[in-house]
Protein backbone atom coordinates (compact mmCIF):
# COMPACT_ATOMS: atom_id res chain seq x y z
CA UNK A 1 -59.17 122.59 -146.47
CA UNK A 2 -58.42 119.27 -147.64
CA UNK A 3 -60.88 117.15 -150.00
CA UNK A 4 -63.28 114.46 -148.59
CA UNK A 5 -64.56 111.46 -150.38
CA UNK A 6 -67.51 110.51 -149.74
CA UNK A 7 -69.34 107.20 -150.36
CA UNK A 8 -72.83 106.25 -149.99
CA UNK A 9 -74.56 103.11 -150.52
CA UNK A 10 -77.95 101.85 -150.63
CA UNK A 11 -79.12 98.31 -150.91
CA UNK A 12 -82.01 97.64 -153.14
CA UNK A 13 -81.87 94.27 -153.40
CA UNK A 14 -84.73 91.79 -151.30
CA UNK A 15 -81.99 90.71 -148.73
CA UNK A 16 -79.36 92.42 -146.08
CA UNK A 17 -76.19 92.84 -147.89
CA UNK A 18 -72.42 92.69 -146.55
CA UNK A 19 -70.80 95.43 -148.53
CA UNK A 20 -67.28 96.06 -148.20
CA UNK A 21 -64.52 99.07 -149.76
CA UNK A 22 -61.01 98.79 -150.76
CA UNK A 23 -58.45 101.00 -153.39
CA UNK A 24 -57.11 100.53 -155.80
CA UNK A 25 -53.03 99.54 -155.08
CA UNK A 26 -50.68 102.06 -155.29
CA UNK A 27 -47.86 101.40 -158.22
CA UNK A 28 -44.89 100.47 -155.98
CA UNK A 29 -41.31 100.84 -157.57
CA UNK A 30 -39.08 97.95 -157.78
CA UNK A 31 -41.47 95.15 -158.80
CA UNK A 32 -42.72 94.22 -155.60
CA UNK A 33 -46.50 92.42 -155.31
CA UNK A 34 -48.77 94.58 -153.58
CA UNK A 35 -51.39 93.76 -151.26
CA UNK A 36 -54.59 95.79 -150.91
CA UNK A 37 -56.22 95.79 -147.65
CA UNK A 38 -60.32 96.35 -147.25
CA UNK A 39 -60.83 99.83 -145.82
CA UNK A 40 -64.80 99.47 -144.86
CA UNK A 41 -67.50 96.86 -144.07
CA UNK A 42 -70.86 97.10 -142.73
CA UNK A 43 -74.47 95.07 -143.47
CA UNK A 44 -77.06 97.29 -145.13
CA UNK A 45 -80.66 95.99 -144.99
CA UNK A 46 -83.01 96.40 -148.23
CA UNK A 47 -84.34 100.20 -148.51
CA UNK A 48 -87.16 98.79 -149.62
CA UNK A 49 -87.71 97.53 -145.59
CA UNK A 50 -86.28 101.01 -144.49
CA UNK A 51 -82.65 100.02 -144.39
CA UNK A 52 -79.89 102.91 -144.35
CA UNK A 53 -77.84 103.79 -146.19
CA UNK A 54 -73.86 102.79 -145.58
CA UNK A 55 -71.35 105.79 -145.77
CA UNK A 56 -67.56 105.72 -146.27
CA UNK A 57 -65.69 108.98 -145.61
CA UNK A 58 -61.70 109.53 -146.07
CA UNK A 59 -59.82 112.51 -146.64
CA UNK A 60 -57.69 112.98 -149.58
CA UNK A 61 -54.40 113.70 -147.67
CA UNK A 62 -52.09 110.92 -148.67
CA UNK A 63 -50.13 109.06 -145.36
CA UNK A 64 -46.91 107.08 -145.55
CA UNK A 65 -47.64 103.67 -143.45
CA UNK A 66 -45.32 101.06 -141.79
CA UNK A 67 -46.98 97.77 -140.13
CA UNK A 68 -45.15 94.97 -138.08
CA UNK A 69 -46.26 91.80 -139.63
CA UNK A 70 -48.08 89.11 -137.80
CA UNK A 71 -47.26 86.71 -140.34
CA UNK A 72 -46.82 86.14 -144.59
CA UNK A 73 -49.33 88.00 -146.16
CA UNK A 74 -52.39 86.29 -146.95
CA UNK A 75 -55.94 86.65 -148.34
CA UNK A 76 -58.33 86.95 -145.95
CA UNK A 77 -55.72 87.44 -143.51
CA UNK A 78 -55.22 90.66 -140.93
CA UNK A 79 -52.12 92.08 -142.43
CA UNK A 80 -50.71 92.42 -139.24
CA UNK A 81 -50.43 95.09 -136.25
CA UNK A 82 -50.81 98.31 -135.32
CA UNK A 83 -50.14 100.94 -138.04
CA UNK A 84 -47.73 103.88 -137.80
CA UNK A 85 -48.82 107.00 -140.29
CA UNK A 86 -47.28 110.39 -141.47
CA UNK A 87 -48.83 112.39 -143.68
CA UNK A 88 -46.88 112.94 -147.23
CA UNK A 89 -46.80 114.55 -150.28
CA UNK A 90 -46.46 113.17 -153.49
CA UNK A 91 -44.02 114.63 -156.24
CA UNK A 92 -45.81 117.00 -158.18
CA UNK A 93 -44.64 117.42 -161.75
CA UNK A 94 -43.46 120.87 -161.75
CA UNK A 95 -43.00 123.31 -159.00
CA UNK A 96 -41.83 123.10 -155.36
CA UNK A 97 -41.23 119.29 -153.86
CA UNK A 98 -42.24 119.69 -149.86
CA UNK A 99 -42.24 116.75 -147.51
CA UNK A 100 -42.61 113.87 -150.08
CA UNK A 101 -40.09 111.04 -148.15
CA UNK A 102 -40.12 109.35 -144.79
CA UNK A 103 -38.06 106.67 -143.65
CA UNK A 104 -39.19 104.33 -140.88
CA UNK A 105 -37.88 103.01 -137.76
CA UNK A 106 -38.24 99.66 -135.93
CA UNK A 107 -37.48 98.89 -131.98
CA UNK A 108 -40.52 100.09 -131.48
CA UNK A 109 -41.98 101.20 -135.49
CA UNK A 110 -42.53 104.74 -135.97
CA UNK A 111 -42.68 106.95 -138.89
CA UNK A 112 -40.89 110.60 -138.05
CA UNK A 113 -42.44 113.60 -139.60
CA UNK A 114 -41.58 113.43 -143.78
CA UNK A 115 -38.69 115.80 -145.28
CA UNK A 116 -37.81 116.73 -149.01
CA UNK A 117 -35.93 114.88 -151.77
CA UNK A 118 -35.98 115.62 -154.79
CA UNK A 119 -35.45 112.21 -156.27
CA UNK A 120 -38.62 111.10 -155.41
CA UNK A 121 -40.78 110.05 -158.86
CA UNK A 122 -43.30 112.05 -159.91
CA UNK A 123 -46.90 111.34 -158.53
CA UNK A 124 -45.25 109.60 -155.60
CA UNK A 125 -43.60 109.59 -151.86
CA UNK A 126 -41.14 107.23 -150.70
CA UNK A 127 -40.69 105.45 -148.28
CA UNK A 128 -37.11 104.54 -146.61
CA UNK A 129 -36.48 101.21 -144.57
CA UNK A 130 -33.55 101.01 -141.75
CA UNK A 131 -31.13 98.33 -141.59
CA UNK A 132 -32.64 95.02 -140.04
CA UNK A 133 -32.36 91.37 -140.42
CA UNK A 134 -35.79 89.45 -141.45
CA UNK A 135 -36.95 87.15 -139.41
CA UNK A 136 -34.79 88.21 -136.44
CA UNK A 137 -36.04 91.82 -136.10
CA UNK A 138 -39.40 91.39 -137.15
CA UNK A 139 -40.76 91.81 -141.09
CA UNK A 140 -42.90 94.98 -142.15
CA UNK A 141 -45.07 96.35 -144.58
CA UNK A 142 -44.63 99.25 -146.00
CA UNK A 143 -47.10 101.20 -148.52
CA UNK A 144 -50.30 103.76 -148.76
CA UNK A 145 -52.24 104.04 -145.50
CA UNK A 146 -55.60 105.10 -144.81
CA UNK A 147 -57.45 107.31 -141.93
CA UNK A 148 -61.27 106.92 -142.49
CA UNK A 149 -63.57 109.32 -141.21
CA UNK A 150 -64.37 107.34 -137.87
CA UNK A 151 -64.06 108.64 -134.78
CA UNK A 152 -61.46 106.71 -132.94
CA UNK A 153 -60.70 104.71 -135.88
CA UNK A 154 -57.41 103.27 -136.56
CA UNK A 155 -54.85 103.88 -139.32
CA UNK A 156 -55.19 101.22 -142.09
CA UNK A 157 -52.77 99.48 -144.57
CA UNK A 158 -54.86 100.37 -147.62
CA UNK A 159 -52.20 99.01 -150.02
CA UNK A 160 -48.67 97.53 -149.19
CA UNK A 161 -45.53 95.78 -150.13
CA UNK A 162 -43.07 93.75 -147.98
CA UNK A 163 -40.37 95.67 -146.91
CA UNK A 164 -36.46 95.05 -147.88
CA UNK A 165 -33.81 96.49 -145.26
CA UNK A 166 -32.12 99.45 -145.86
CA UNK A 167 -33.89 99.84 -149.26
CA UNK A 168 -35.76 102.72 -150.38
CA UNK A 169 -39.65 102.37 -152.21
CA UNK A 170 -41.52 104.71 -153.89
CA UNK A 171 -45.21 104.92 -153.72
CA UNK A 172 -48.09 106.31 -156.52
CA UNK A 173 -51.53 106.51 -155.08
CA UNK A 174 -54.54 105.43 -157.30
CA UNK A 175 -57.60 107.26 -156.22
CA UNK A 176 -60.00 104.52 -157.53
CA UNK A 177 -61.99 103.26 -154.81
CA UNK A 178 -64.12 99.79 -155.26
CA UNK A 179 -67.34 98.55 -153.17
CA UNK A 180 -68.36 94.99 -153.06
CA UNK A 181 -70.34 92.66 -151.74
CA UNK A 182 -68.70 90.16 -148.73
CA UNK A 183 -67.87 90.57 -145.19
CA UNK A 184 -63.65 91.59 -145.16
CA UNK A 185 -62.92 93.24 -141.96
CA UNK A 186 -61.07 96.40 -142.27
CA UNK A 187 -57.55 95.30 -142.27
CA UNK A 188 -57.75 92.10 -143.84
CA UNK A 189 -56.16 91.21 -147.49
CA UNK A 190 -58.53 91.50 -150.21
CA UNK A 191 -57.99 89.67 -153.37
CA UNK A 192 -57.70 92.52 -155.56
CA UNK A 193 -58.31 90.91 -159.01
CA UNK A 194 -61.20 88.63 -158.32
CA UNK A 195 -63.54 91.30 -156.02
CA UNK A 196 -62.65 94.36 -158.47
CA UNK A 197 -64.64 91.92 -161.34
CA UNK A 198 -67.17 91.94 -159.61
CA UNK A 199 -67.60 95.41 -157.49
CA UNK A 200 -68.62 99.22 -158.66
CA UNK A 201 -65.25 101.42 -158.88
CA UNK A 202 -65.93 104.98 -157.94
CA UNK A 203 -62.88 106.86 -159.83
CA UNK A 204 -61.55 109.64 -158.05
CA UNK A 205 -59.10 110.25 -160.78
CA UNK A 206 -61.06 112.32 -162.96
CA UNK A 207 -61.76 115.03 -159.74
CA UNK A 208 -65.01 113.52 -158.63
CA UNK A 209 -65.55 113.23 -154.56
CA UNK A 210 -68.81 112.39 -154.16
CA UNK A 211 -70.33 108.95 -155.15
CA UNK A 212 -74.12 107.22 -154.58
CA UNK A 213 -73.69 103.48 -155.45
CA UNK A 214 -76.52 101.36 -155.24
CA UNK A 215 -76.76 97.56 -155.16
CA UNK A 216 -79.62 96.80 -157.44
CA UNK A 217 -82.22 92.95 -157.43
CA UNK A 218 -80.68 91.43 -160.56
CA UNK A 219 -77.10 91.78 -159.12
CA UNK A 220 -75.78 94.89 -161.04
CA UNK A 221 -74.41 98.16 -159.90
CA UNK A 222 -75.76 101.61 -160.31
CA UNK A 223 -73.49 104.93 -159.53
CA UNK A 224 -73.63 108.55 -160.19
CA UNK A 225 -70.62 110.69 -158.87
CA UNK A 226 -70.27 114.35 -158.58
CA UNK A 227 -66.99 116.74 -157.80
């Protein structure tokens, strides 16, 4: 049974709250700027007035993603269409390697079921992109995708690079998840630097699954987490 990460967040500040949840980016080989996408928004009204309390669910199976761009990445920005997932493995660093690679397909954009290499880095899948001209046969991202918890929800970019034809990426999740406060619609580019100054990370890293955030009157974060 795979692992679920929970999140739960209460408002106890004197005013409804826009809260929003991204990741962490993955570290993408190559040198390539990642984008991070947010995952999660909703508005939480004050528990002090009887507002609820906001939950975030995602499982920990990692998924390859490929996106058709709508346009140059940009903050604030949908990061373009509908998003094609496998599920992956990462490289572990001893023992058997199963179904850590994909390679993606355009005319229309799929991702087949993932197969073994054992070049892969450890701690990561890859992702392979076909032959195509940019511009001409469309641009794509390529990176970590997400599959919240939601019933009938989509499959979302979490964090992404551009992708170069007929090149090959490979992809390290970070299991550090962030909440903030601000209204980005799932899918949209988050500036990762400037909101993670100012959110709550819930650090996933260390085994922990389970976190209760709350948004506090003078501005501050509290969070306890449990595995």
């Amino acid at each position: 049974m795979s692992t679920t990460y929970t999140i739960n967040v209460t408002n106890n500040s004197g005013s409804n709250q826009d809260f929003f949840i991204f990741q962490e980016p993955a570290q993408y080989s190559g040198g390539a700027t990642p984008y991070t996408n947010a995952l999660y928004q909703e508005q939480v009204a004050p528990a002090s007035g009887g507002g609820g309390v906001m939950t975030f669910e995602m499982t920990q199976q990692f998924y390859a993603g490929a996106q058709e761009q709508f346009m140059t990445p940009a903050i604030g920005a949908v990061s373009g269409g509908t998003t094609t997932c496998q599920p992956v493995n990462i490289t572990p660093a001893t023992g058997t390697i199963t179904n850590n690679a994909v390679n993606f397909s355009i005319d229309p954009i799929a991702l087949p079921a993932a197969t073994s290499l054992d070049t892969v880095q450890k701690g990561a899948f890859r992702i392979v992109a076909p032959v195509f001209v940019p511009g001409v046969q469309g641009n794509y991202n390529v990176g970590l995708a997400s599959l919240p918890k939601i019933p009938g929800a989509p499959a979302i970019m979490s964090s992404f690079i551009v992708a170069q034809p007929n090149q090959y990426v490979d992809c390290q999740p970070i299991m550090k998840f962030y909440v903030a406060t601000g209204s980005y619609t799932p899918g949209t580019v988050v500036n990762f630097t400037s909101a993670s100054n100012v959110s709550v990370v819930c650090d996933a890293t260390d085994g922990s699954t389970t976190f209760q955030v709350s948004y506090n009157r003078d501005g501050t974060w509290s969070i306890t987490s449990q595995q």
